[in-house]
Structure formats: C-alpha cells, structure tokens
Protein backbone atom coordinates (compact mmCIF):
# COMPACT_ATOMS: atom_id res chain seq x y z
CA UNK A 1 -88.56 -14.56 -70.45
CA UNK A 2 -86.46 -11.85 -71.30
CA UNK A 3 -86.92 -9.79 -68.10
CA UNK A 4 -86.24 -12.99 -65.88
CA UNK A 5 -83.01 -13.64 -67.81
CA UNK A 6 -81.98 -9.39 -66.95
CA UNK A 7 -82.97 -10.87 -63.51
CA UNK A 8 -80.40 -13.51 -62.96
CA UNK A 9 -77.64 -11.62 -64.99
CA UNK A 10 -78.66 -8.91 -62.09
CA UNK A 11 -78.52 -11.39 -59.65
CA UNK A 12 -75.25 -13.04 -60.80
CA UNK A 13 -73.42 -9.89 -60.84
CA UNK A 14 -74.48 -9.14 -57.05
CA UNK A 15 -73.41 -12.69 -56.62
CA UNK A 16 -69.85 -11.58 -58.06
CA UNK A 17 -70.00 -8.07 -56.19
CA UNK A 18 -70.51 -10.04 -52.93
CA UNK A 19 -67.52 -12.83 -53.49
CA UNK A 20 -65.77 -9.81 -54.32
CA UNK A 21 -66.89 -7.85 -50.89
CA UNK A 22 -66.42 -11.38 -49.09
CA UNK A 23 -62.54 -12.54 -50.60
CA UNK A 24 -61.55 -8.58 -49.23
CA UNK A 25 -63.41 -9.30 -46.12
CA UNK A 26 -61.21 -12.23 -45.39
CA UNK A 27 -58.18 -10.49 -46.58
CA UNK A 28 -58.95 -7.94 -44.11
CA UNK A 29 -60.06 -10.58 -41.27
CA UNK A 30 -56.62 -12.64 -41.92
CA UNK A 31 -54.75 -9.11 -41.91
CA UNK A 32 -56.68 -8.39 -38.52
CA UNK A 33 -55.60 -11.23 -37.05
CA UNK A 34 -51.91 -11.14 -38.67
CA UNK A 35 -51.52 -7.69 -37.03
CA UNK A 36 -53.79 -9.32 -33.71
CA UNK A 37 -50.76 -11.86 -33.20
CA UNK A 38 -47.77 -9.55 -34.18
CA UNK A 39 -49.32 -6.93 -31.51
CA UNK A 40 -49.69 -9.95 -29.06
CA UNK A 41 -46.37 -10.97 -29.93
CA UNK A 42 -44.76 -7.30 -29.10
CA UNK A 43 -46.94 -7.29 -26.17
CA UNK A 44 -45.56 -10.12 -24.29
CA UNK A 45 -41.95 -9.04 -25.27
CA UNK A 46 -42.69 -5.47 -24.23
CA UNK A 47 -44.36 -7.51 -20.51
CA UNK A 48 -41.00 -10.22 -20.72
CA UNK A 49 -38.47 -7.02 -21.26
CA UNK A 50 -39.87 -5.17 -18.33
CA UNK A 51 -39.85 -7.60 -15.99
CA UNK A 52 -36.49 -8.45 -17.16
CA UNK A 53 -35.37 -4.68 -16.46
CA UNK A 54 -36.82 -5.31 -13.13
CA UNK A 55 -34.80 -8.30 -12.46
CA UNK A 56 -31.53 -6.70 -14.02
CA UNK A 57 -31.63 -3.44 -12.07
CA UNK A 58 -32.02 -5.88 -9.22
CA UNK A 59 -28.55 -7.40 -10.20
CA UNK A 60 -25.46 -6.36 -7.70
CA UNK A 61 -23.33 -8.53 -9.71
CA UNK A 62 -21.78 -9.05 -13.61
CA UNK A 63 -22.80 -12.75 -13.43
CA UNK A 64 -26.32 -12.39 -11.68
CA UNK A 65 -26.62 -9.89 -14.45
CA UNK A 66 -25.18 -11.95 -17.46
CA UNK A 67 -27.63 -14.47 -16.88
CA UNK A 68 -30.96 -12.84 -16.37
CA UNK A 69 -29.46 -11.58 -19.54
CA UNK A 70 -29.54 -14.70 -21.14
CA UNK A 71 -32.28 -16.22 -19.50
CA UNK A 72 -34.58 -13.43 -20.78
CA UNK A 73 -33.68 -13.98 -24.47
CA UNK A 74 -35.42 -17.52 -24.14
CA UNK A 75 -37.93 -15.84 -22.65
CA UNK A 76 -38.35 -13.35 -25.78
CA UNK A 77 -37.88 -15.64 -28.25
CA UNK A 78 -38.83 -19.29 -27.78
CA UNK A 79 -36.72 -22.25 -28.72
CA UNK A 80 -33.56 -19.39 -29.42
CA UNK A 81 -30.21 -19.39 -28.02
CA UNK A 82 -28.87 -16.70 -26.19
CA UNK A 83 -25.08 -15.99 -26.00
CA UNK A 84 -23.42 -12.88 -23.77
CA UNK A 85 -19.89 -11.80 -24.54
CA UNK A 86 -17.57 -9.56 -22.27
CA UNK A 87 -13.65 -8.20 -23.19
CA UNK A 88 -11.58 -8.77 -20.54
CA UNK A 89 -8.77 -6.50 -19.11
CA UNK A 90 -7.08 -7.56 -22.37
CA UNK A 91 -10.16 -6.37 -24.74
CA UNK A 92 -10.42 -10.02 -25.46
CA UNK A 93 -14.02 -11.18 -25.82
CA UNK A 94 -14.88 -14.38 -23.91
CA UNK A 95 -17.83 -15.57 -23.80
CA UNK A 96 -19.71 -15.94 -20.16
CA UNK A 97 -22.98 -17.11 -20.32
CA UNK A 98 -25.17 -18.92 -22.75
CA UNK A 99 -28.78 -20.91 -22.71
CA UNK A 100 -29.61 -23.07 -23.63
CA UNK A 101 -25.58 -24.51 -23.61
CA UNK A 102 -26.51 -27.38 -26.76
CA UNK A 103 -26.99 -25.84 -29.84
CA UNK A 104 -26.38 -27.12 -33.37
CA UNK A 105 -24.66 -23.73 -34.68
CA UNK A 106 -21.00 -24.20 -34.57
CA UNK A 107 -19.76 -21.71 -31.63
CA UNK A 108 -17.41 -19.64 -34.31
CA UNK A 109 -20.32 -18.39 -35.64
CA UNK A 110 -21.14 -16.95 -32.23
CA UNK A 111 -17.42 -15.82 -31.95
CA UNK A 112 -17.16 -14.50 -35.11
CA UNK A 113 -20.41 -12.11 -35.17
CA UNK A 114 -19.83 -10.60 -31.38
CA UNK A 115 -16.20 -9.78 -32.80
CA UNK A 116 -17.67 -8.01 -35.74
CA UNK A 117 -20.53 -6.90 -33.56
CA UNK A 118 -18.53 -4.75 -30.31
CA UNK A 119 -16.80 -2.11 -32.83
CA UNK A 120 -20.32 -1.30 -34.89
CA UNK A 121 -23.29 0.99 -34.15
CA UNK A 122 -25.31 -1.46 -36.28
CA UNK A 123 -26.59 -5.03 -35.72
CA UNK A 124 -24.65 -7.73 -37.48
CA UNK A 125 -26.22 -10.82 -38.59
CA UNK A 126 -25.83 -13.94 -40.39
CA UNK A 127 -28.46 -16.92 -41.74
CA UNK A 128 -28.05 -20.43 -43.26
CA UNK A 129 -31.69 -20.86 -44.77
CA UNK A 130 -30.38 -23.79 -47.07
CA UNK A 131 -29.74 -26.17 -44.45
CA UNK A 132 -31.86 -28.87 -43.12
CA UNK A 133 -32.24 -27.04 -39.99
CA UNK A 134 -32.35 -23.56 -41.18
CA UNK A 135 -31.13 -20.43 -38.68
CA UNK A 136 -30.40 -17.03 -38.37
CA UNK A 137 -27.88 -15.43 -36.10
CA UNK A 138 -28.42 -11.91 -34.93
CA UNK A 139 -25.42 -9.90 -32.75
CA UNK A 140 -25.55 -6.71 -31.33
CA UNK A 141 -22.53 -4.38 -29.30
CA UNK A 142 -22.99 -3.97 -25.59
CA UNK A 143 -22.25 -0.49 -25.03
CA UNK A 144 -22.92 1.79 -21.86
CA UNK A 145 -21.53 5.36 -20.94
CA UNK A 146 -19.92 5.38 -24.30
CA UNK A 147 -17.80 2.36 -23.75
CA UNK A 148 -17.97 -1.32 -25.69
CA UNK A 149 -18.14 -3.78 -23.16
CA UNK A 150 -19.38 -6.79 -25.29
CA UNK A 151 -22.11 -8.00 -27.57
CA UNK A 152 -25.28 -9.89 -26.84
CA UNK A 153 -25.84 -12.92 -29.78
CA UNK A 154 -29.50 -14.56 -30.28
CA UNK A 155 -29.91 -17.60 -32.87
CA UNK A 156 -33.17 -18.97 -33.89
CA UNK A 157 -34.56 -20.91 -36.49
CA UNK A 158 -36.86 -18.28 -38.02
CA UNK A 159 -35.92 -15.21 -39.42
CA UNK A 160 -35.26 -11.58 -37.36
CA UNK A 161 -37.53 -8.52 -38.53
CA UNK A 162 -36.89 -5.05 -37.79
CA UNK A 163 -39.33 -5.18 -34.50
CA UNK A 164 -36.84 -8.27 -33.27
CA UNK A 165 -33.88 -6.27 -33.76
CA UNK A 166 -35.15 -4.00 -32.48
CA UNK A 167 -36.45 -6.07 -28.81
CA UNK A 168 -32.32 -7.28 -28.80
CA UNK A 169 -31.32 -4.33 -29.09
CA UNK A 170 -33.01 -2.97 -26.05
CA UNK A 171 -32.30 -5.94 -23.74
CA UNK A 172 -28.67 -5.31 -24.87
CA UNK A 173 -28.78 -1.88 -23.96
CA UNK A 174 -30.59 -2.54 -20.46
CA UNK A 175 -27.84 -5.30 -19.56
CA UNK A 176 -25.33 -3.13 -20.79
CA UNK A 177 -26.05 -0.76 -17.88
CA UNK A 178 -26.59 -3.04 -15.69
CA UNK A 179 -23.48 -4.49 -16.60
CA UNK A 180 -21.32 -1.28 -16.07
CA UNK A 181 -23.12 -0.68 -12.75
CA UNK A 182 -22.47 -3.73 -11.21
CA UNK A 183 -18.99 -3.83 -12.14
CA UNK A 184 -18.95 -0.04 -10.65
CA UNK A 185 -20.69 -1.36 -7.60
CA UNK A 186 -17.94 -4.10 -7.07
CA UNK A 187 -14.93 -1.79 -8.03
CA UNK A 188 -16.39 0.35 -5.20
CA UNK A 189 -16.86 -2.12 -2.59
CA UNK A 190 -13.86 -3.41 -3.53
CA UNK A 191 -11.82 0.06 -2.67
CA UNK A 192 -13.96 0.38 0.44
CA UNK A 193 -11.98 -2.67 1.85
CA UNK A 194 -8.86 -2.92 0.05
CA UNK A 195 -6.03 -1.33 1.22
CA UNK A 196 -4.82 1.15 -1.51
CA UNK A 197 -0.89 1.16 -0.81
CA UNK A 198 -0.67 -2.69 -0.70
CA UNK A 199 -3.94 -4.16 -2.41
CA UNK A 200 -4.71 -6.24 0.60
CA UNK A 201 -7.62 -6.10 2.62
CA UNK A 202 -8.01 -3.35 5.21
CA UNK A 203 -8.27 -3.08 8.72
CA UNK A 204 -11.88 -2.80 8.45
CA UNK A 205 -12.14 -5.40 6.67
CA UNK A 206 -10.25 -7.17 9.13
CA UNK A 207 -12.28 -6.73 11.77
CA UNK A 208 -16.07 -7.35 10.36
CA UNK A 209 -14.14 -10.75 8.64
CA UNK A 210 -12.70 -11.82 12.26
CA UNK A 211 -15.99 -11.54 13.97
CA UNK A 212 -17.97 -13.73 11.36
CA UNK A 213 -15.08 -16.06 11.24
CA UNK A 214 -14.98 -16.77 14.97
CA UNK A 215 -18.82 -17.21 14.84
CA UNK A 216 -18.47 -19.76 11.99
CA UNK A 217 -15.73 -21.37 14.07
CA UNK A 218 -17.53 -21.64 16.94
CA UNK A 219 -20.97 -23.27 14.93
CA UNK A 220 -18.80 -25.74 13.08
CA UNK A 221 -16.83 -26.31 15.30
CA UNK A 222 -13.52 -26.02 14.38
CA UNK A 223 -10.16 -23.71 15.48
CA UNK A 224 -8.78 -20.54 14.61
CA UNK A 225 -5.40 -19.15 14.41
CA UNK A 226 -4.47 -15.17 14.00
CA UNK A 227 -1.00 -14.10 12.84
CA UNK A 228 0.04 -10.36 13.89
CA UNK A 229 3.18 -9.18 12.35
CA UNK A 230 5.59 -5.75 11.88
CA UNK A 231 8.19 -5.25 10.31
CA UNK A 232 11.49 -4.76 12.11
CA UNK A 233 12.92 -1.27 12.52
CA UNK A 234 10.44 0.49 9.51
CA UNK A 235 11.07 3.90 10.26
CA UNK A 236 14.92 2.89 10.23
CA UNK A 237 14.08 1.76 6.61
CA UNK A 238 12.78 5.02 6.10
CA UNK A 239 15.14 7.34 7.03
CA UNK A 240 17.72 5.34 5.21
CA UNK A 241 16.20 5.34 2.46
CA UNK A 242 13.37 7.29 2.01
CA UNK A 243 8.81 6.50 1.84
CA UNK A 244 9.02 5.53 -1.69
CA UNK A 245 11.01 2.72 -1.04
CA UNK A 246 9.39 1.93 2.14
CA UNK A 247 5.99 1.93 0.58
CA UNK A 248 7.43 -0.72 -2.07
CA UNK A 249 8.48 -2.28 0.53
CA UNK A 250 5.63 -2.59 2.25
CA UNK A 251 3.45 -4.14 -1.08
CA UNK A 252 6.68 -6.38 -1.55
CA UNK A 253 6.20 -7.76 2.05
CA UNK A 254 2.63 -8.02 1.98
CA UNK A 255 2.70 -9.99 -1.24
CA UNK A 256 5.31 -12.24 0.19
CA UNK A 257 2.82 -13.17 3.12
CA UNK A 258 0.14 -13.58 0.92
CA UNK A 259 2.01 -16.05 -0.99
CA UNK A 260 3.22 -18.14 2.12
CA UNK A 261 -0.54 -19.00 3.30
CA UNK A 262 -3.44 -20.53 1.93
CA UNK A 263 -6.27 -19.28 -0.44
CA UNK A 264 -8.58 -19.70 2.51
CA UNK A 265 -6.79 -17.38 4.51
CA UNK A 266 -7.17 -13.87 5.01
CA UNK A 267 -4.36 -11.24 4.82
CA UNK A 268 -4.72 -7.79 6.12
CA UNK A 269 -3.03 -4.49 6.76
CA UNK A 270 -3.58 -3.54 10.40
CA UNK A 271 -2.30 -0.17 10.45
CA UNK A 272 1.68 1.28 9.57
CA UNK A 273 3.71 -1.45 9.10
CA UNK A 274 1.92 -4.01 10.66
CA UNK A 275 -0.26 -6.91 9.24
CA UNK A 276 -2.37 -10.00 10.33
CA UNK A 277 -4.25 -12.93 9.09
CA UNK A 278 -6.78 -15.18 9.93
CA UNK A 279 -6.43 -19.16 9.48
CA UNK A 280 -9.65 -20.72 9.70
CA UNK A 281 -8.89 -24.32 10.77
CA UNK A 282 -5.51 -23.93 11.55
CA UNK A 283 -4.67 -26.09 14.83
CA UNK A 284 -2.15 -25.49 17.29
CA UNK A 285 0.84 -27.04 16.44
CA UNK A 286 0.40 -25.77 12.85
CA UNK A 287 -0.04 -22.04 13.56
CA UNK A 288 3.85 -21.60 14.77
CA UNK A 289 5.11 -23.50 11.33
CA UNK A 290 2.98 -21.22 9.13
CA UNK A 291 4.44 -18.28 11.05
CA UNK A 292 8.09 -19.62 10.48
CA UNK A 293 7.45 -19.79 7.26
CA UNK A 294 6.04 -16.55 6.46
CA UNK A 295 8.68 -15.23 8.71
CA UNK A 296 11.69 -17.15 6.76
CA UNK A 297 10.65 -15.82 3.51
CA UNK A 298 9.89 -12.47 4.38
CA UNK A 299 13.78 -12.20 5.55
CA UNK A 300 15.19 -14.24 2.41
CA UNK A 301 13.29 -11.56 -0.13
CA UNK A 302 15.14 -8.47 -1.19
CA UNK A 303 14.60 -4.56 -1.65
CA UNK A 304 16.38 -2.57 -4.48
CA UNK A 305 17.14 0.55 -2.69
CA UNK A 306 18.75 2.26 -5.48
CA UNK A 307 21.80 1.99 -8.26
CA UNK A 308 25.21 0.82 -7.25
CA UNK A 309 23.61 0.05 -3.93
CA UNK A 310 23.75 -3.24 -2.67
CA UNK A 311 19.27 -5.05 -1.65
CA UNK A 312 18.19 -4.02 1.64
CA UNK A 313 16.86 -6.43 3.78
CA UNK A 314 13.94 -6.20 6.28
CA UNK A 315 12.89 -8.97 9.10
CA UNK A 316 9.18 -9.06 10.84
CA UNK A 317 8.28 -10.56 14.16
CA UNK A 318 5.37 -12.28 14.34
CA UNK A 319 2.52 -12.69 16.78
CA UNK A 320 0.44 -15.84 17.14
CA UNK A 321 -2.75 -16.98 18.78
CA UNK A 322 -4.92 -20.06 18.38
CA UNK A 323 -8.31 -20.82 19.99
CA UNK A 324 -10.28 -24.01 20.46
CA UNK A 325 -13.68 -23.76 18.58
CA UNK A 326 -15.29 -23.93 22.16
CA UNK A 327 -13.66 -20.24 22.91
CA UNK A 328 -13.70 -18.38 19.57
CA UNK A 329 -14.02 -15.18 20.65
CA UNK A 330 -12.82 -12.24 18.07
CA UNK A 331 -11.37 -9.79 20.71
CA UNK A 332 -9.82 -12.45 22.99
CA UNK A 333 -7.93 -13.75 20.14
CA UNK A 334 -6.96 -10.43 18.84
CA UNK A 335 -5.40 -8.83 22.09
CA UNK A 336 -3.61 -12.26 22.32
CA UNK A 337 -1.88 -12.10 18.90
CA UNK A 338 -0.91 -8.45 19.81
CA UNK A 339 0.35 -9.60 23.03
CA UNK A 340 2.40 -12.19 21.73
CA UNK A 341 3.62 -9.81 19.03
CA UNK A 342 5.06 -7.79 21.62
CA UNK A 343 6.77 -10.40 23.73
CA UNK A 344 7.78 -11.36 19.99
CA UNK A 345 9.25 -8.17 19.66
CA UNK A 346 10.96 -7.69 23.24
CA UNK A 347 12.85 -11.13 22.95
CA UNK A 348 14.90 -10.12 19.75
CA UNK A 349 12.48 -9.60 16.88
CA UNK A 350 12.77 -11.74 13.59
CA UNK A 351 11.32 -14.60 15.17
CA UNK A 352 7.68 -15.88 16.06
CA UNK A 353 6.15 -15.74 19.39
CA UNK A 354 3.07 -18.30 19.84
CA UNK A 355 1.20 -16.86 23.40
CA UNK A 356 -1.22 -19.32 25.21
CA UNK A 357 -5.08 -18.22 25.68
C-alpha cells in the first residue's frame, strides 16, 4: 500500500504543479489579450489620426479645420466630447466648435480647463468619479510656430492614460498647424485682393468679381448696377496739403462709401483716386438714389488738415450704369459707368451722372 499512497502524493503534487502552470497560463493568456486590445486600440487611433492629418492638411480654412478637429476626437474616442477653443484678436478664448453639442458636463468646466490649458506646456485635467455619471476632462494648449492659439478639450466617461494623452496631444498639435496655415493662407489671399492704402478690395478683385457677377445676373435673372466715382480736384488736395493727408483721405472716403451701400455690395479701388461698386439687383430707378446718397455724404464728411486749420472738404462725381439681366455683359457695363463718369465730370462734378446702355 505504501508505494501506491507515494503514488498519489506524487500524483497530487503534479496535480498542484499543473494548476499552478495552468492559473499563470491564464494570467499570461488574459495579459495577451489585455495588451491584444490596448495594441488594437492604439492601432485604430494611430489609422483614425492619420487619416485625420490627411483630412486637416486638406483644410484651406480655420473652420473646415476646427471641425475635422472635432469630428476626429469622436472618432478617437467613442461616446467623448470634443471641444476646440481659439483667442481672438483680443486673446480672448471663445469657443468654436464642439461634438457632440449635448453634453451633461457644465460648459465652465470646458472654459475653465482651456483657460488654464493655453499658457502650460503640460496637459491639464479634471475628473468627477463620484458622480452618478462619472467623467474625466482632459485639455491641452494649441500651439504652432511658438505661438498659443487655443486649446483642444476631450471629456469622456472613462479615465485618460498616458497613451490617451498622449493621442490628444498629437491631434492638437496637427490642428494646431493646420490652424496657423489656414489662417496664413487667408491673411494671404486676403492681401492679394485688398487694397493696402484703403482696406477695400482691389482692382483685381474688381474685375474677376464683375465678370462672375454679370454671369450670375444673367442665369438668375436679375439687374446690375455699377457706380464709378473720383474724387474732385485730388491732386489739388495734395498740393495743398500734402500725400499723408490725401492718403487719409482717401481711406476716410472709401469708408464713407462703404457705409452708404449694402452688405451685398461690392466696393473697390479702381486705380488713384477713383472707386466703383457693384449692386447686384439694383434696378434702374434705384441706382441714381444710391449714387446721391453716397455722393451727399461723401461731401457732408470732413478732413482734419492740420492744427488751427479749419476741415477740408472734398466732393466726388459719380458714374452710373445699369443693365437688364438679358444684357449683363461685364465690359459693356464698365465702359458705360466710365463714360458716364466723365460726362459726370464735364457737367460740373459733385453730382451723379446715370448714362443709358
């Protein structure tokens, strides 16, 4: 009996050796397939923030950019909420895109960690793991050629690991740049037709915006008036008192006709002192009232020309031409406004001249 009994205390211990082997085994197998779902996890972020630096560097503008921004922190992280925050011209931070919009965090929390976020090289974040509906709030600065434009803010219910930060923090860096670039993209376009003396569009401008507005005109069928106008006796103006005044002058008068027409309507420097606009829509008997009134308050402003020296004043004559939407043609209606600028001009000046097509 004896050697059976060595036998099953033999056996019992392998028994115990192999439960051993087997409870490591499955601490290794559920390790395995911990570290399987984590690497999956990365993996599909890692796919998710490529395609999403694709789809930025595709961006031409700050709000195409904000919200493939947004939209690809959903896309990261499930059932989160993804804020962006930019400072305006005042280094105020506003916030300018979010998704989902509903979410049961109070929005100072948002408010507060992107303000704490923008002036930090490090991540800030908050959690409320006591509450029914637990979250956690992670923030982190926007920042691109060494300049804080903002702060990125994700919320979620579970909590953020090192790997997480880690995946905000390079979507906020990548929409970051694509941030700055778009906003250098627009700044340049913006110069390239902008007048730089008087902020208003150029005469290039002009020109490309006439010929698409006639076309529109004629497809929808509907009129189009052009205003030409210069300014009476400039170089007079100039001699008297000099090119720095006569440049002021010249933004002064050119905000003065921007203010006396409608949003819709485009303002231009054509060249010197002379300026136009377009007024899509505008029928005939309007287009001479609109000029009136430009004209009117262009000779009721003022120029300070100096100390103890008493406002200049300066009058423009005005061109105007209308056509049917049957006729829109862009050159037509251009030589007629300059034509009936200079009949404008030959009958006086400082009045407006309306010349038939």
């Amino acid at each position: 009996m004896a050697p059976d009994s060595e036998r099953i205390e033999v056996l019992e211990e392998q028994i115990r050796e192999l439960q051993t082997v087997y409870a490591q085994l499955a601490a290794y197998a559920k390790d395995l397939n911990k570290t399987y779902v984590e690497l999956r996890l990365r993996l599909q972020q890692m796919t998710t923030l490529s395609s999403m630096g694709t789809r930025l560097a595709r961006a031409r503008n700050v709000d195409s950019a904000t919200r493939a921004c947004v939209e690809g922190i959903v896309n990261l992280f499930p059932e989160s909420t993804g804020c962006l925050y930019l400072e305006d011209r005042h280094q105020s931070l506003k916030l300018v895109a979010q998704e989902p919009v509903d979410v049961e965090i109070e929005p100072e929390v948002f408010d507060e960690l992107a303000a704490a976020a923008v002036p930090g090289d490090h991540p800030v974040s908050w959690h409320d793991l006591v509450a029914p509906n637990p979250h956690e709030v992670v923030a982190v600065a926007l920042r691109a050629r060494g300049k804080a434009l903002g702060a990125l803010v994700v919320a979620r219910d579970d909590r953020f690991d090192e790997d997480d930060v880690r995946v905000v923090e390079l979507l906020a860096n990548n929409a970051a740049v694509t941030i700055s670039n778009a906003r250098l993209y627009q700044q340049t376009r913006r110069l390239a037709i902008t007048d730089p003396l008087t902020g208003i569009y150029n005469l290039r401008h002009f020109r490309s915006a006439l010929a698409q507005e006639t076309q529109k005109a004629k497809r929808f069928k509907y009129p189009i008036g052009v205003l030409m106008a210069d300014i009476d006796h400039f170089k007079l103006f100039n001699d008297t008192h000099g090119h720095p005044k006569g440049n002021v002058a010249l933004r002064k008068i050119a905000q003065t006709i921007l203010q006396n027409l409608r949003q819709t309507d485009l303002v231009a420097r054509y060249g010197g002192e002379e300026f136009t606009a377009i007024l899509p829509g505008c029928d005939q008997a309007s287009l001479l009232q609109v000029a009136e009134k430009v004209r009117q308050a262009v000779e009721r402003t003022r120029f300070n020309v100096g100390r103890d020296r008493p406002p200049a004043r300066l009058t423009i004559s005005i061109g105007c031409a209308w056509q049917d939407a049957a006729y829109s043609d862009a050159p037509a209606i251009l030589a007629t406004a300059d034509q009936a600028l200079y009949a404008a001009k030959a009958t006086g000046r400082n009045r407006s001249y309306i010349r038939p097509m």
